[in-house]
C-alpha atoms as a PDB file:
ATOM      1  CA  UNK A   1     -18.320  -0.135  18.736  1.00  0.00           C
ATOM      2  CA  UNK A   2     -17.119  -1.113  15.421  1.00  0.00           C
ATOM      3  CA  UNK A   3     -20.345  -0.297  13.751  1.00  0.00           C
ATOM      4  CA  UNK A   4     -20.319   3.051  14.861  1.00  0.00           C
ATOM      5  CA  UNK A   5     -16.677   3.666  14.083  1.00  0.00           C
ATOM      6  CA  UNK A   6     -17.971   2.236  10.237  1.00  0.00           C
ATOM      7  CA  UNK A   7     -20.547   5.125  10.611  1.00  0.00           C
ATOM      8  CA  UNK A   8     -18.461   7.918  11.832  1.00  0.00           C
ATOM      9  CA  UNK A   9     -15.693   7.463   8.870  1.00  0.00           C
ATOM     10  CA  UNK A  10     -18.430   6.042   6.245  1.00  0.00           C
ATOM     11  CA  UNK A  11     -17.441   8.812   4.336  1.00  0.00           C
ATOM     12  CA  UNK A  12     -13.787   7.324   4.432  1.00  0.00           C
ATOM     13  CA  UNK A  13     -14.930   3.492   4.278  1.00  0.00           C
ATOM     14  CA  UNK A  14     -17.275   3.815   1.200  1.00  0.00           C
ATOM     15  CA  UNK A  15     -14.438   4.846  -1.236  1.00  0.00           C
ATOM     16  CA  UNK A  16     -12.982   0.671  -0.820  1.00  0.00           C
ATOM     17  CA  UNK A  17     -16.449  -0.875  -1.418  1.00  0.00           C
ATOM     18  CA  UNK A  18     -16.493   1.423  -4.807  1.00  0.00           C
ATOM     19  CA  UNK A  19     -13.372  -0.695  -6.519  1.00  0.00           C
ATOM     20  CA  UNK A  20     -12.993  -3.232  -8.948  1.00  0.00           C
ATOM     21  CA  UNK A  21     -13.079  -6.556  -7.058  1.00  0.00           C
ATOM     22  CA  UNK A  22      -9.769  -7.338  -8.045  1.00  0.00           C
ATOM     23  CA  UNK A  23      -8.017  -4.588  -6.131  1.00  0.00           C
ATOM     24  CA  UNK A  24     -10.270  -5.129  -3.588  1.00  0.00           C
ATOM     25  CA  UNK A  25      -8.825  -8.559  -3.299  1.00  0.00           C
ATOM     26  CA  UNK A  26      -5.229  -7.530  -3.085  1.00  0.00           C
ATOM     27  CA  UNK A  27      -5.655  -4.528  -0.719  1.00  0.00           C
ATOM     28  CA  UNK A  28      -8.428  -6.601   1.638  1.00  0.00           C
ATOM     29  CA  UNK A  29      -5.474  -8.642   3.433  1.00  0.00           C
ATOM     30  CA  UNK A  30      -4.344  -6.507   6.685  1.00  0.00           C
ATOM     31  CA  UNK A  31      -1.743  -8.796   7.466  1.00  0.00           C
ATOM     32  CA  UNK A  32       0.605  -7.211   4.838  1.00  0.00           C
ATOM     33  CA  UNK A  33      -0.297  -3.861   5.688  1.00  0.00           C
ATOM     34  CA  UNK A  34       0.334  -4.783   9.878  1.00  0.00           C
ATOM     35  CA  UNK A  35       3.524  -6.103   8.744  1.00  0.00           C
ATOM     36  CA  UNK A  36       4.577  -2.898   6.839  1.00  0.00           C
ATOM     37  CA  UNK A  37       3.511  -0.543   9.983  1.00  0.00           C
ATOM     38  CA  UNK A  38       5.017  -2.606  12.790  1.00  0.00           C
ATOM     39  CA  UNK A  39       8.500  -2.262  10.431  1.00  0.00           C
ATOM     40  CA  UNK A  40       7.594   1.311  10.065  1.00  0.00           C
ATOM     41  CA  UNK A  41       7.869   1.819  13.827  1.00  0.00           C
ATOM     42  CA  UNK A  42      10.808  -0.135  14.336  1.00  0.00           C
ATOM     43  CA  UNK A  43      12.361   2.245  12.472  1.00  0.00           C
ATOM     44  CA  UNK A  44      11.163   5.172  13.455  1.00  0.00           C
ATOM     45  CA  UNK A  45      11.066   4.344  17.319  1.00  0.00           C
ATOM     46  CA  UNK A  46      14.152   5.674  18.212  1.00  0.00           C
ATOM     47  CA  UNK A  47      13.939   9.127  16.299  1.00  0.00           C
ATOM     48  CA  UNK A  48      12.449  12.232  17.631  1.00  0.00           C
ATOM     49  CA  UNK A  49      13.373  14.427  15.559  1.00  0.00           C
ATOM     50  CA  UNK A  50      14.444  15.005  11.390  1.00  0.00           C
ATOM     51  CA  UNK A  51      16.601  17.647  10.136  1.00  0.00           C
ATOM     52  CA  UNK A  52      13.767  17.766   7.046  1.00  0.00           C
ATOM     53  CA  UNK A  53      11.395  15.539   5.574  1.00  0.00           C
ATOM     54  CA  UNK A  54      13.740  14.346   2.340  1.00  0.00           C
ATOM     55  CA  UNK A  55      15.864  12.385   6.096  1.00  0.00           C
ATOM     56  CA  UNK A  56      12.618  10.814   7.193  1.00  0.00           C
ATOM     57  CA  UNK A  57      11.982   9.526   3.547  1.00  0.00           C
ATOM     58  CA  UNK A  58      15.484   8.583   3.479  1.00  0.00           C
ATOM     59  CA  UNK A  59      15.568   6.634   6.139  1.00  0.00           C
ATOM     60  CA  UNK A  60      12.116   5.260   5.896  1.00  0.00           C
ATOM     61  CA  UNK A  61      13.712   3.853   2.479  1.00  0.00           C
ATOM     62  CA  UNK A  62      16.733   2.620   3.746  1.00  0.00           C
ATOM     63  CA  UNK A  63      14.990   0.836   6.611  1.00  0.00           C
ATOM     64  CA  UNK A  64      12.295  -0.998   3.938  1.00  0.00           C
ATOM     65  CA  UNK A  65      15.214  -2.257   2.322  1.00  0.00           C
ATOM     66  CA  UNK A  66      16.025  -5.118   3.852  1.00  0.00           C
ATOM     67  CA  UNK A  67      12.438  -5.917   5.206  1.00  0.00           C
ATOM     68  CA  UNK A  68      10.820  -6.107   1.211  1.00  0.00           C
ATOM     69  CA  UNK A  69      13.636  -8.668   0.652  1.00  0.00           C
ATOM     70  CA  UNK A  70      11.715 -10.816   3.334  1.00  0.00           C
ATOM     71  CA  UNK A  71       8.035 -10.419   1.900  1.00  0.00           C
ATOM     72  CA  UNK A  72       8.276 -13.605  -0.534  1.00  0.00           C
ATOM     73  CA  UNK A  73       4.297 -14.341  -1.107  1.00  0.00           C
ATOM     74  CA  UNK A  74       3.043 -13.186  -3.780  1.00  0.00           C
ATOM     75  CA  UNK A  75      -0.207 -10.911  -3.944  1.00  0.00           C
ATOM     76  CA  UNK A  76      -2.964 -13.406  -4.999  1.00  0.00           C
ATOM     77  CA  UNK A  77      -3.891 -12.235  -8.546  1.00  0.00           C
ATOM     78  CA  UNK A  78      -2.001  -9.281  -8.790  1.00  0.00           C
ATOM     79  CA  UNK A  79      -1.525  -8.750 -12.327  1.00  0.00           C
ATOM     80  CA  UNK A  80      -5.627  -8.124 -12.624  1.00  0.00           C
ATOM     81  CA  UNK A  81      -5.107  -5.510  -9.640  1.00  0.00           C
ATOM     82  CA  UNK A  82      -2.471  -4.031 -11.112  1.00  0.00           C
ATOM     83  CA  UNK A  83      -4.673  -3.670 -14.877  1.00  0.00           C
ATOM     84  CA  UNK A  84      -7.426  -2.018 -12.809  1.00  0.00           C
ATOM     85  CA  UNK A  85      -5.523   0.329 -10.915  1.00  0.00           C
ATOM     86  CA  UNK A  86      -3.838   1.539 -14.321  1.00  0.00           C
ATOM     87  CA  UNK A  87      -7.455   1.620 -16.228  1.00  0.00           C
ATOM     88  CA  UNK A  88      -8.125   3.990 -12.860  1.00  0.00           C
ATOM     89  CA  UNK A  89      -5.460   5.771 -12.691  1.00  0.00           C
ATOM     90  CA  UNK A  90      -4.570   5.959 -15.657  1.00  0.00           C
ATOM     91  CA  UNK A  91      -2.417   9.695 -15.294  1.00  0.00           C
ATOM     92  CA  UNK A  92      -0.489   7.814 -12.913  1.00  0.00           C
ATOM     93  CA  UNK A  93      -0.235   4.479 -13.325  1.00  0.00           C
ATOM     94  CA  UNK A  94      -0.184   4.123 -17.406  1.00  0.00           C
ATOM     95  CA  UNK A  95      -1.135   0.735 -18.813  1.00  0.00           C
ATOM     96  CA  UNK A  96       1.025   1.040 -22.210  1.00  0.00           C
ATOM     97  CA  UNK A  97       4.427   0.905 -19.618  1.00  0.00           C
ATOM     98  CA  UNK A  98       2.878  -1.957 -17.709  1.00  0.00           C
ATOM     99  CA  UNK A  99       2.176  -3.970 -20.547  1.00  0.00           C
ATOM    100  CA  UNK A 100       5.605  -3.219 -22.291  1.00  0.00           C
ATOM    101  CA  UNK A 101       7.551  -3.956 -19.066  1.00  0.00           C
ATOM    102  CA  UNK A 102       5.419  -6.836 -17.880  1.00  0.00           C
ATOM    103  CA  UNK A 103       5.760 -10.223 -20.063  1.00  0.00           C
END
């Protein structure tokens, strides 16, 4: 089963293998990203319905609040991640701010 759900979203799969072996690295631990969804849905459980998107990004925000004040592990070699995404992305993540914010 898992092969062929590898085949059917190759096209969406293929993209990871394609990075720098640094990000892949940071982004390859699921824990942190089962973590983030299960405190997505706590929050949002309970609401059916938004007035407008900006109130679901509101309270998205407000909910993350308190939960990023209890993720206390670091990301194991972030700082190379973080270089490669910028050389990458470069229109959106410039590497002249990183480096003059970062000591």
């Amino acid at each position: 089963m898992i092969a062929r759900s590898w085949r059917g979203n190759w096209v969406c799969v293929r993209p990871m293998f394609e990075l720098p072996a640094e990000i892949r690295r940071a982004v390859y631990t699921t824990n942190v990203i089962e973590s983030l969804n299960y405190s997505l849905r706590k929050i949002l459980k309970n609401r059916t319905a938004f007035p407008n998107d900006e109130a679901v990004f509101r309270l998205i925000y407000l909910g993350l609040q308190p939960v990023s004040r209890k993720w206390t592990m670091p990301i194991p070699n972030w700082k190379a991640a973080l270089q490669q995404l910028a050389l990458l992305f470069e229109d959106r993540l410039p590497l002249d701010r990183l480096l003059s914010t970062n000591p």
